[in-house]
PDB file of N, CA and C in Angstrom:
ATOM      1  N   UNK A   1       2.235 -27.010  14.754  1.00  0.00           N
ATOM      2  CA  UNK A   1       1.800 -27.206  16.114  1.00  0.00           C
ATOM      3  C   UNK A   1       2.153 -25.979  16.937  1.00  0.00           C
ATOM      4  N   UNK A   2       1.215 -25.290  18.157  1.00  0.00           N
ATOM      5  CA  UNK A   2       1.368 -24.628  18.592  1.00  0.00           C
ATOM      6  C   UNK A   2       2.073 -25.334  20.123  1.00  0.00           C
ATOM      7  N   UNK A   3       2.460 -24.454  21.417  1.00  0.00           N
ATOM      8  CA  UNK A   3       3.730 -24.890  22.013  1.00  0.00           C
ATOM      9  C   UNK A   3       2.565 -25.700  22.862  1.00  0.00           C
ATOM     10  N   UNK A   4       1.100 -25.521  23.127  1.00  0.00           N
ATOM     11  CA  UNK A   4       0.184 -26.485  24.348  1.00  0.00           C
ATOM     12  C   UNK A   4       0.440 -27.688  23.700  1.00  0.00           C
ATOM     13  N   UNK A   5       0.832 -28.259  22.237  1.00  0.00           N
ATOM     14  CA  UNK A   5       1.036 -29.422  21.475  1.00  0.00           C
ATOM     15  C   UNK A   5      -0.156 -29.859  20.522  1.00  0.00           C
ATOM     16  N   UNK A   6      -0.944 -28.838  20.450  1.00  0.00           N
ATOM     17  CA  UNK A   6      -2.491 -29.032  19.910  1.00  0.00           C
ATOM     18  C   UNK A   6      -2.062 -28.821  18.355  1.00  0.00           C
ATOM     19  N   UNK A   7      -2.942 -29.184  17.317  1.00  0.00           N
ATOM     20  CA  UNK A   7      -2.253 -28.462  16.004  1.00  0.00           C
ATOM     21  C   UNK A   7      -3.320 -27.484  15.364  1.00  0.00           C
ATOM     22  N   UNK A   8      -2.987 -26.462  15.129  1.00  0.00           N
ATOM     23  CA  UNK A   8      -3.019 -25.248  14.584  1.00  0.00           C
ATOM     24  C   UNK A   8      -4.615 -25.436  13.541  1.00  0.00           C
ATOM     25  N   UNK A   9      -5.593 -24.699  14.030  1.00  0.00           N
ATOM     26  CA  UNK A   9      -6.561 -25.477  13.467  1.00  0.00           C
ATOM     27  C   UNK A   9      -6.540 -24.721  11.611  1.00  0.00           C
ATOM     28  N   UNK A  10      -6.338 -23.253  11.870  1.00  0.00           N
ATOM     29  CA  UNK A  10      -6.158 -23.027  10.391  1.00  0.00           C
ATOM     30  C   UNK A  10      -5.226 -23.574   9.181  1.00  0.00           C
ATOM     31  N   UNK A  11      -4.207 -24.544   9.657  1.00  0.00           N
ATOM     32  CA  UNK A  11      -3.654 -25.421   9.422  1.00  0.00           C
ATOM     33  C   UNK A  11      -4.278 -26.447   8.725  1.00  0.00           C
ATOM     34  N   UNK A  12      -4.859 -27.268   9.607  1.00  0.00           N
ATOM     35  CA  UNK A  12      -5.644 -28.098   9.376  1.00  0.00           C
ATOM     36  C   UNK A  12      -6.882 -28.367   8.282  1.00  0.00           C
ATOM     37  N   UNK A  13      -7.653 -26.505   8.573  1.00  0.00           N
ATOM     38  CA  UNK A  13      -8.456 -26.380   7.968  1.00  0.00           C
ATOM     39  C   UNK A  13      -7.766 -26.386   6.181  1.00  0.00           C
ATOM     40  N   UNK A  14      -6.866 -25.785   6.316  1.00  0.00           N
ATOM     41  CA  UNK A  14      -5.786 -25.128   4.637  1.00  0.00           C
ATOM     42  C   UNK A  14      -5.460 -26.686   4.329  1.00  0.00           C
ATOM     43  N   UNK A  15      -5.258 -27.834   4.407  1.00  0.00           N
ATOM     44  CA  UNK A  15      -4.630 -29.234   4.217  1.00  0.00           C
ATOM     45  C   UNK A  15      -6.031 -29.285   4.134  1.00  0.00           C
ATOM     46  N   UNK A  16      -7.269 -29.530   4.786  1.00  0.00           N
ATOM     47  CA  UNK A  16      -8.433 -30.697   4.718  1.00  0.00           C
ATOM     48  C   UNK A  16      -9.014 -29.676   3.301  1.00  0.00           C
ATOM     49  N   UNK A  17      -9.244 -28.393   2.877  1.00  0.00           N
ATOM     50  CA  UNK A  17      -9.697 -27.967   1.566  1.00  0.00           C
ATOM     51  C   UNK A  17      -8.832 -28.316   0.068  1.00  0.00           C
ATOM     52  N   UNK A  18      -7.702 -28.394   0.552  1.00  0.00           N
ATOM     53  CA  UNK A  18      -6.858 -29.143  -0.479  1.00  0.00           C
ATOM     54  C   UNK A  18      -7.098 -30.214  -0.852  1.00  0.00           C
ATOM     55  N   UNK A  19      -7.509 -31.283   0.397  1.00  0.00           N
ATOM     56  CA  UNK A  19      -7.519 -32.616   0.047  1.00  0.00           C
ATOM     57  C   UNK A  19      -8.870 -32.569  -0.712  1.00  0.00           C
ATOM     58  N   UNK A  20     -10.253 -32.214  -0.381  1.00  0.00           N
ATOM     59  CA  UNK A  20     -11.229 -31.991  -1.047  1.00  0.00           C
ATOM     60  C   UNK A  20     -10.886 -31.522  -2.217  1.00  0.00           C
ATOM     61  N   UNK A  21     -10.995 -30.639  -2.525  1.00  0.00           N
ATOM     62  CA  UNK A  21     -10.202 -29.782  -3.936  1.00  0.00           C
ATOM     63  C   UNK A  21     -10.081 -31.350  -4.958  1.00  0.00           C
ATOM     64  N   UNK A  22      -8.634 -31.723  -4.325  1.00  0.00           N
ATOM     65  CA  UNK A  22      -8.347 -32.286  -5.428  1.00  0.00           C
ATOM     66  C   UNK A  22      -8.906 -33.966  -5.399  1.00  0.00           C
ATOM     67  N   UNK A  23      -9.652 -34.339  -4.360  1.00  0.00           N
ATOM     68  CA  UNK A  23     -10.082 -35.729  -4.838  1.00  0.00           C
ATOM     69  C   UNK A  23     -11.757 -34.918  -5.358  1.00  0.00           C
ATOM     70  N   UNK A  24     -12.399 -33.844  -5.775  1.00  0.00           N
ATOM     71  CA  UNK A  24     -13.105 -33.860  -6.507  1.00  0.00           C
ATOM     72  C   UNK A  24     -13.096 -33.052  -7.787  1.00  0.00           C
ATOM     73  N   UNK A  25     -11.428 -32.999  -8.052  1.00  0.00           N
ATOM     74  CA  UNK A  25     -11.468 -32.924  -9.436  1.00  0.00           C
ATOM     75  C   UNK A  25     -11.087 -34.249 -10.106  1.00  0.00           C
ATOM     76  N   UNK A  26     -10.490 -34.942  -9.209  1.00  0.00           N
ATOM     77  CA  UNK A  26     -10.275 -36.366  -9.602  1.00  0.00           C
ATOM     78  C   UNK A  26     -11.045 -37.256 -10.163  1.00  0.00           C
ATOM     79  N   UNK A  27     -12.336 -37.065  -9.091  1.00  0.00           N
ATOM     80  CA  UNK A  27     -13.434 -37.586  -9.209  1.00  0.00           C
ATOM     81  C   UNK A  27     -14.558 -36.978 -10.373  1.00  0.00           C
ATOM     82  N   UNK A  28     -14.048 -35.842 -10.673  1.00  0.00           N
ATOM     83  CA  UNK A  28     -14.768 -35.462 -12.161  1.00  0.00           C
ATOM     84  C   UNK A  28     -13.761 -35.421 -13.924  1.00  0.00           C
ATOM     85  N   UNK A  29     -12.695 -35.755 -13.001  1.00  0.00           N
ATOM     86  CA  UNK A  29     -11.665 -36.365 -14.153  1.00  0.00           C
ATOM     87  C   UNK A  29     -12.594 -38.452 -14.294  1.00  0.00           C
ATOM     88  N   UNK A  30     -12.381 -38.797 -13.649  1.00  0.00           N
ATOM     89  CA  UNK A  30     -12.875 -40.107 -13.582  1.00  0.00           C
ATOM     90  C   UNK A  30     -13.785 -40.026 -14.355  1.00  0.00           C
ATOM     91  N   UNK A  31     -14.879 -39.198 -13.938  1.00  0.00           N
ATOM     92  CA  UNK A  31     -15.962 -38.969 -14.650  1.00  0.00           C
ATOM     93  C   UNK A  31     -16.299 -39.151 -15.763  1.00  0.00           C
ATOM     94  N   UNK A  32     -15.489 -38.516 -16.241  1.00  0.00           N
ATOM     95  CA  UNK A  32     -15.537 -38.055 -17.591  1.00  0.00           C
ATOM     96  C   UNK A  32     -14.779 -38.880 -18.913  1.00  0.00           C
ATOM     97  N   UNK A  33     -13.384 -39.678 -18.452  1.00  0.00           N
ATOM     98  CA  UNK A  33     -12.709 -40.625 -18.785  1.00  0.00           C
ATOM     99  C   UNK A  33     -13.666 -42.162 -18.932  1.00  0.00           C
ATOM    100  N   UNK A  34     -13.386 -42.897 -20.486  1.00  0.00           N
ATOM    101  CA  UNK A  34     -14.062 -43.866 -20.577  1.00  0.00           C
ATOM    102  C   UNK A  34     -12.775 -44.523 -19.367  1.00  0.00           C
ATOM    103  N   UNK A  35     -12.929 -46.312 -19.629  1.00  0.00           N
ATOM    104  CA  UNK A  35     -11.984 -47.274 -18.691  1.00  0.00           C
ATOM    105  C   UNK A  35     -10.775 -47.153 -19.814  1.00  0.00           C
ATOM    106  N   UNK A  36     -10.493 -47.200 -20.955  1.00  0.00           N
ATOM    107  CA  UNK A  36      -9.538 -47.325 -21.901  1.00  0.00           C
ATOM    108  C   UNK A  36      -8.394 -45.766 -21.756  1.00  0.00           C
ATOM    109  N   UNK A  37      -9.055 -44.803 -20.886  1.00  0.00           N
ATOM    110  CA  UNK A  37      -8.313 -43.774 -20.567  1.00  0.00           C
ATOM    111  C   UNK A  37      -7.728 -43.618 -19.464  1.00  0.00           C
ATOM    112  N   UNK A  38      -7.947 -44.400 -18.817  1.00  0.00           N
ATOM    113  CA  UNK A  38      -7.548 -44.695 -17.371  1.00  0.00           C
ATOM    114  C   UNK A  38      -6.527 -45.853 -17.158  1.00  0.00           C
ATOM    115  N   UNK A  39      -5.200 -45.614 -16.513  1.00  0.00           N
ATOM    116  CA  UNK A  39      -4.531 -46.913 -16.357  1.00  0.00           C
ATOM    117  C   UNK A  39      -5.126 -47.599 -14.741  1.00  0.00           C
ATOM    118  N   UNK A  40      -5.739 -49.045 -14.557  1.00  0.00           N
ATOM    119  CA  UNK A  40      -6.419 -49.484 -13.861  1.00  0.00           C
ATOM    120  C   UNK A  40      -7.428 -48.894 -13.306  1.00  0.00           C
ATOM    121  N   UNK A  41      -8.178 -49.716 -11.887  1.00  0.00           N
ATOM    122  CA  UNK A  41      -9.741 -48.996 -12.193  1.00  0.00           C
ATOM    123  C   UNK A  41     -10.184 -48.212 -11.938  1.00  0.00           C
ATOM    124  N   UNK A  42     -10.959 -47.658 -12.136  1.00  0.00           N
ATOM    125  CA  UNK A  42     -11.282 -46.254 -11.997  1.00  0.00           C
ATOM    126  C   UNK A  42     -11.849 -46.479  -9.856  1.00  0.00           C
ATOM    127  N   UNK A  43     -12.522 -47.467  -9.667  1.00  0.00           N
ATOM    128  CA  UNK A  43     -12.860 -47.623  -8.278  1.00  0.00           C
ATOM    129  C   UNK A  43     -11.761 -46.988  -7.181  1.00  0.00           C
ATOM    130  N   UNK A  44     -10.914 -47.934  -7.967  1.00  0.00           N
ATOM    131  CA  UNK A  44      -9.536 -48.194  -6.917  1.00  0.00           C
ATOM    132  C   UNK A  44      -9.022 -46.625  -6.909  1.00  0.00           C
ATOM    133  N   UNK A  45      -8.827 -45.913  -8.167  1.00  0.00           N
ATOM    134  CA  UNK A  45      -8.517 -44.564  -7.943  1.00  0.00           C
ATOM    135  C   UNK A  45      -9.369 -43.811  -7.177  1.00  0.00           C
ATOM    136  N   UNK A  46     -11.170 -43.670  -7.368  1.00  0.00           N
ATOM    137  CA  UNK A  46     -11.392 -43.012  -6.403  1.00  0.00           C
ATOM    138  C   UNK A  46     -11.232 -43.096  -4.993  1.00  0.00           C
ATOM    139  N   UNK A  47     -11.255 -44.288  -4.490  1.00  0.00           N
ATOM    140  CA  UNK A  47     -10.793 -44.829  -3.436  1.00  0.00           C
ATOM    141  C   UNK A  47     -10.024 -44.427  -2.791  1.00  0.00           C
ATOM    142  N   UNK A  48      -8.575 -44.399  -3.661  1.00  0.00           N
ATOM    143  CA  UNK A  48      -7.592 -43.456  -3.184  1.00  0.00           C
ATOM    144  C   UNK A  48      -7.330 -42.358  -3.211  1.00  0.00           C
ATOM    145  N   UNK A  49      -7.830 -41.889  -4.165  1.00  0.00           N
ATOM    146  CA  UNK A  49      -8.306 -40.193  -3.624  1.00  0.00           C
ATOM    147  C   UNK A  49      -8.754 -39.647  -2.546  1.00  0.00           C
ATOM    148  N   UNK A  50      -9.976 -40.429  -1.897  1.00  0.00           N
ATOM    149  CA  UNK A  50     -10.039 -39.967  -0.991  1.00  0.00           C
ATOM    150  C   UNK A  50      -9.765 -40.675   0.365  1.00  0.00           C
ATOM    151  N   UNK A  51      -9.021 -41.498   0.609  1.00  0.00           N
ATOM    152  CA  UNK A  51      -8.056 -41.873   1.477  1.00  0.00           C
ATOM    153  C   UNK A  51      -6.880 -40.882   1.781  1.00  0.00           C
ATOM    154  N   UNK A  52      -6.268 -40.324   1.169  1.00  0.00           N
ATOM    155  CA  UNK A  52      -5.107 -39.580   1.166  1.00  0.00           C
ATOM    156  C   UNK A  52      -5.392 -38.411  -0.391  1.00  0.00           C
ATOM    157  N   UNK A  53      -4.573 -37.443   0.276  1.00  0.00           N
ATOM    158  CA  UNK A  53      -4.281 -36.525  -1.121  1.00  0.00           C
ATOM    159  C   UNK A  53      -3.156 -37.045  -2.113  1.00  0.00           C
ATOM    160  N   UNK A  54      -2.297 -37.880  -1.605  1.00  0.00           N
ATOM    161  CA  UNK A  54      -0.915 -38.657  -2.102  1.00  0.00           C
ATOM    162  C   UNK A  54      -2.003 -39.093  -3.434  1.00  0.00           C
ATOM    163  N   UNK A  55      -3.101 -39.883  -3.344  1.00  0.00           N
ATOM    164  CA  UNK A  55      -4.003 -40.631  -4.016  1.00  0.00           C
ATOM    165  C   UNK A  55      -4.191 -40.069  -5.166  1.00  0.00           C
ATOM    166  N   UNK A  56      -4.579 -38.930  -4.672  1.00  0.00           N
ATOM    167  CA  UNK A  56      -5.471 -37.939  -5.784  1.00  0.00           C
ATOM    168  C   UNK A  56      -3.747 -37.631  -6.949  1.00  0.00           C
ATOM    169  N   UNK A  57      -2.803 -37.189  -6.386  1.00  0.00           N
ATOM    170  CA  UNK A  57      -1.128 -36.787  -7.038  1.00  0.00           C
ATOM    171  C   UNK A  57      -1.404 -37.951  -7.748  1.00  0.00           C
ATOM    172  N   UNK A  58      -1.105 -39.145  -7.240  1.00  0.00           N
ATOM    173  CA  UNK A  58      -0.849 -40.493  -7.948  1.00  0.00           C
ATOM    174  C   UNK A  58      -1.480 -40.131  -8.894  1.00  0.00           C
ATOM    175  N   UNK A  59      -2.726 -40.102  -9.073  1.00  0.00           N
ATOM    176  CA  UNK A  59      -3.740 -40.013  -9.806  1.00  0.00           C
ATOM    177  C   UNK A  59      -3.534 -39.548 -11.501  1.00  0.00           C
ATOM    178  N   UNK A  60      -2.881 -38.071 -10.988  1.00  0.00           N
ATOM    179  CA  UNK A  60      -2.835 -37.369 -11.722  1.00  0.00           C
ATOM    180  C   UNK A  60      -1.733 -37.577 -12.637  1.00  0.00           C
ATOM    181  N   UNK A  61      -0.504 -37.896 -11.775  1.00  0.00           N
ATOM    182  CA  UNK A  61       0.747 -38.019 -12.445  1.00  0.00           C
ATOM    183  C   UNK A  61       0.664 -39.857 -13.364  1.00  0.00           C
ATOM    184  N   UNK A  62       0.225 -40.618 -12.919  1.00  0.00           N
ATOM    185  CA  UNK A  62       0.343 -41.932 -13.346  1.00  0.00           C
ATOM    186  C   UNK A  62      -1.408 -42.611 -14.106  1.00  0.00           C
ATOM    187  N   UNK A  63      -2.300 -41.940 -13.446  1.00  0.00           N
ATOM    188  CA  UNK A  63      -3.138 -43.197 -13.390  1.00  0.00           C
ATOM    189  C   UNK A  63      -3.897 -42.839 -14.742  1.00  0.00           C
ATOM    190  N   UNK A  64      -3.690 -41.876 -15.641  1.00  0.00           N
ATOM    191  CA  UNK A  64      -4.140 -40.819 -17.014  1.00  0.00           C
ATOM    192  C   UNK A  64      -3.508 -41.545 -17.884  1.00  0.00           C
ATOM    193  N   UNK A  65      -4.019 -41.859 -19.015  1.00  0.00           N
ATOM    194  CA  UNK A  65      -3.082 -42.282 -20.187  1.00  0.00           C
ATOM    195  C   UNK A  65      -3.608 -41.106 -21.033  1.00  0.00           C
ATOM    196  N   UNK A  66      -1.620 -40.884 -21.409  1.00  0.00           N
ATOM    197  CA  UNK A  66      -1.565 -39.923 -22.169  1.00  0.00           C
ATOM    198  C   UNK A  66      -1.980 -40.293 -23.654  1.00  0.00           C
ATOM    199  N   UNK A  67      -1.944 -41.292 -24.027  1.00  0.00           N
ATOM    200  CA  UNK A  67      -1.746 -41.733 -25.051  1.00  0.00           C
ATOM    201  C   UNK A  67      -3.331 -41.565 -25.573  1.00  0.00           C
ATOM    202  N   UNK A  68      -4.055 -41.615 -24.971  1.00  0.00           N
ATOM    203  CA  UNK A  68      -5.620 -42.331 -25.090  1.00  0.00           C
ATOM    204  C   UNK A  68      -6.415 -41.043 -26.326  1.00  0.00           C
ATOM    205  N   UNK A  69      -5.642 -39.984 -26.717  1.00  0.00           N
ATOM    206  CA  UNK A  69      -6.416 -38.990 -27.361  1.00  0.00           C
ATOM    207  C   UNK A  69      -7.054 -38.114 -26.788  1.00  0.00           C
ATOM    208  N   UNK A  70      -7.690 -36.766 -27.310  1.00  0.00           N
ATOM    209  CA  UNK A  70      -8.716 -35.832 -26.620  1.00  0.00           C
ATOM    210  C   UNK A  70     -10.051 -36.248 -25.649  1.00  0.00           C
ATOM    211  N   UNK A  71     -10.619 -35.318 -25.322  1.00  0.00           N
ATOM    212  CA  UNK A  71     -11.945 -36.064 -24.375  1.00  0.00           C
ATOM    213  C   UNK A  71     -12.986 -36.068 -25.962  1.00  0.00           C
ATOM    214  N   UNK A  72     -13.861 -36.629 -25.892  1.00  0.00           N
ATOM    215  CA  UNK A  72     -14.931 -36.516 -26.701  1.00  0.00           C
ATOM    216  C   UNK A  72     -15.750 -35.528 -26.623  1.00  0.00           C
ATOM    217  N   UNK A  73     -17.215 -34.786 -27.637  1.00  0.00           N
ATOM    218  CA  UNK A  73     -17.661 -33.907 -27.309  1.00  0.00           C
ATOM    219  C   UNK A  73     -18.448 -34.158 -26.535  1.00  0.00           C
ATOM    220  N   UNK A  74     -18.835 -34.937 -26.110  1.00  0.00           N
ATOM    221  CA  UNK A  74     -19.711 -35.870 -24.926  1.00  0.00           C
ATOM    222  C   UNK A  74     -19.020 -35.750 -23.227  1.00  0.00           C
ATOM    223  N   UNK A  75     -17.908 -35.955 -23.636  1.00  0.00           N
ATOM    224  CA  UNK A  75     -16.798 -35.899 -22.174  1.00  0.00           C
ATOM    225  C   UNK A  75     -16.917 -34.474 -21.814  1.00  0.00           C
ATOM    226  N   UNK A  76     -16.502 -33.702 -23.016  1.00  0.00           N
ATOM    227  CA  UNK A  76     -16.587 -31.975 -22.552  1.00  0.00           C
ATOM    228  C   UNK A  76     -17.646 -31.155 -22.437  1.00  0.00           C
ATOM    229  N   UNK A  77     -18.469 -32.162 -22.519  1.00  0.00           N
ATOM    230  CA  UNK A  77     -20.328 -31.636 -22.067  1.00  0.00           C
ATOM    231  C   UNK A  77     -20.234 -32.031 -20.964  1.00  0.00           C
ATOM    232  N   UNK A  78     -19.792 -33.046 -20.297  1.00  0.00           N
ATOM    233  CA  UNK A  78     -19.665 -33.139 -19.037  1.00  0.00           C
ATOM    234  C   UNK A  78     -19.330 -32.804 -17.690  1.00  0.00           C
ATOM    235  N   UNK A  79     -18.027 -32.210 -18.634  1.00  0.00           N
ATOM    236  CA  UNK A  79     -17.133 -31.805 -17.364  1.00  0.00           C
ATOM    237  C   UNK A  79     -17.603 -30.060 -17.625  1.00  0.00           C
ATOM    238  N   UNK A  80     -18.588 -29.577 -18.217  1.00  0.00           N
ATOM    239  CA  UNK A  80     -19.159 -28.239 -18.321  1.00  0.00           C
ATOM    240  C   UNK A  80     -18.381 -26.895 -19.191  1.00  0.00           C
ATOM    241  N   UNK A  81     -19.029 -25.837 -18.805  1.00  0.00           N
ATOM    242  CA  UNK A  81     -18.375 -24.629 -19.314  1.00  0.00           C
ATOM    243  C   UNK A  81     -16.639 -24.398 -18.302  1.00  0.00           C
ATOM    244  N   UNK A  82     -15.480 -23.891 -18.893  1.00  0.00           N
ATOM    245  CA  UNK A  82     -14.492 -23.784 -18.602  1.00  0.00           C
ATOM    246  C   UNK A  82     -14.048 -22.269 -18.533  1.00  0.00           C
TER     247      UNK A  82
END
């Protein structure tokens, strides 16, 4: 915040590209994940992705099962060239 009490718009702008950023890699992680790779639903995660960036973290850190194996060659046609 600057001292008139307004907040700092390049600020703002640097937080609102983040939050984008990462609820649409989320949303192409989702994508690409059958439901058996995902712990609960995939709705509810996008949902919260883009409600908050907290959403999209959650996301990443919890809502992935590690366990579930590689993507398929189908999944990695999807999510494109890397």
């Amino acid at each position: 915040m600057i001292a008139g009490g307004k907040p700092d718009r390049r600020a703002l702008t640097a937080v609102a590209v983040v939050h984008v950023t990462a609820a649409a890699l989320t949303w192409r992680d989702l994508r690409c994940r059958t439901a058996g790779q995902v712990r609960g639903d995939k709705g509810v995660w996008r949902m919260a992705s883009v409600l908050n960036t907290l959403g999209s973290a959650t996301y990443w850190l919890f809502g992935r099962r590690q366990d579930a194996g590689p993507l398929t060659h189908t999944q990695k046609r999807a999510i494109g060239p890397q």
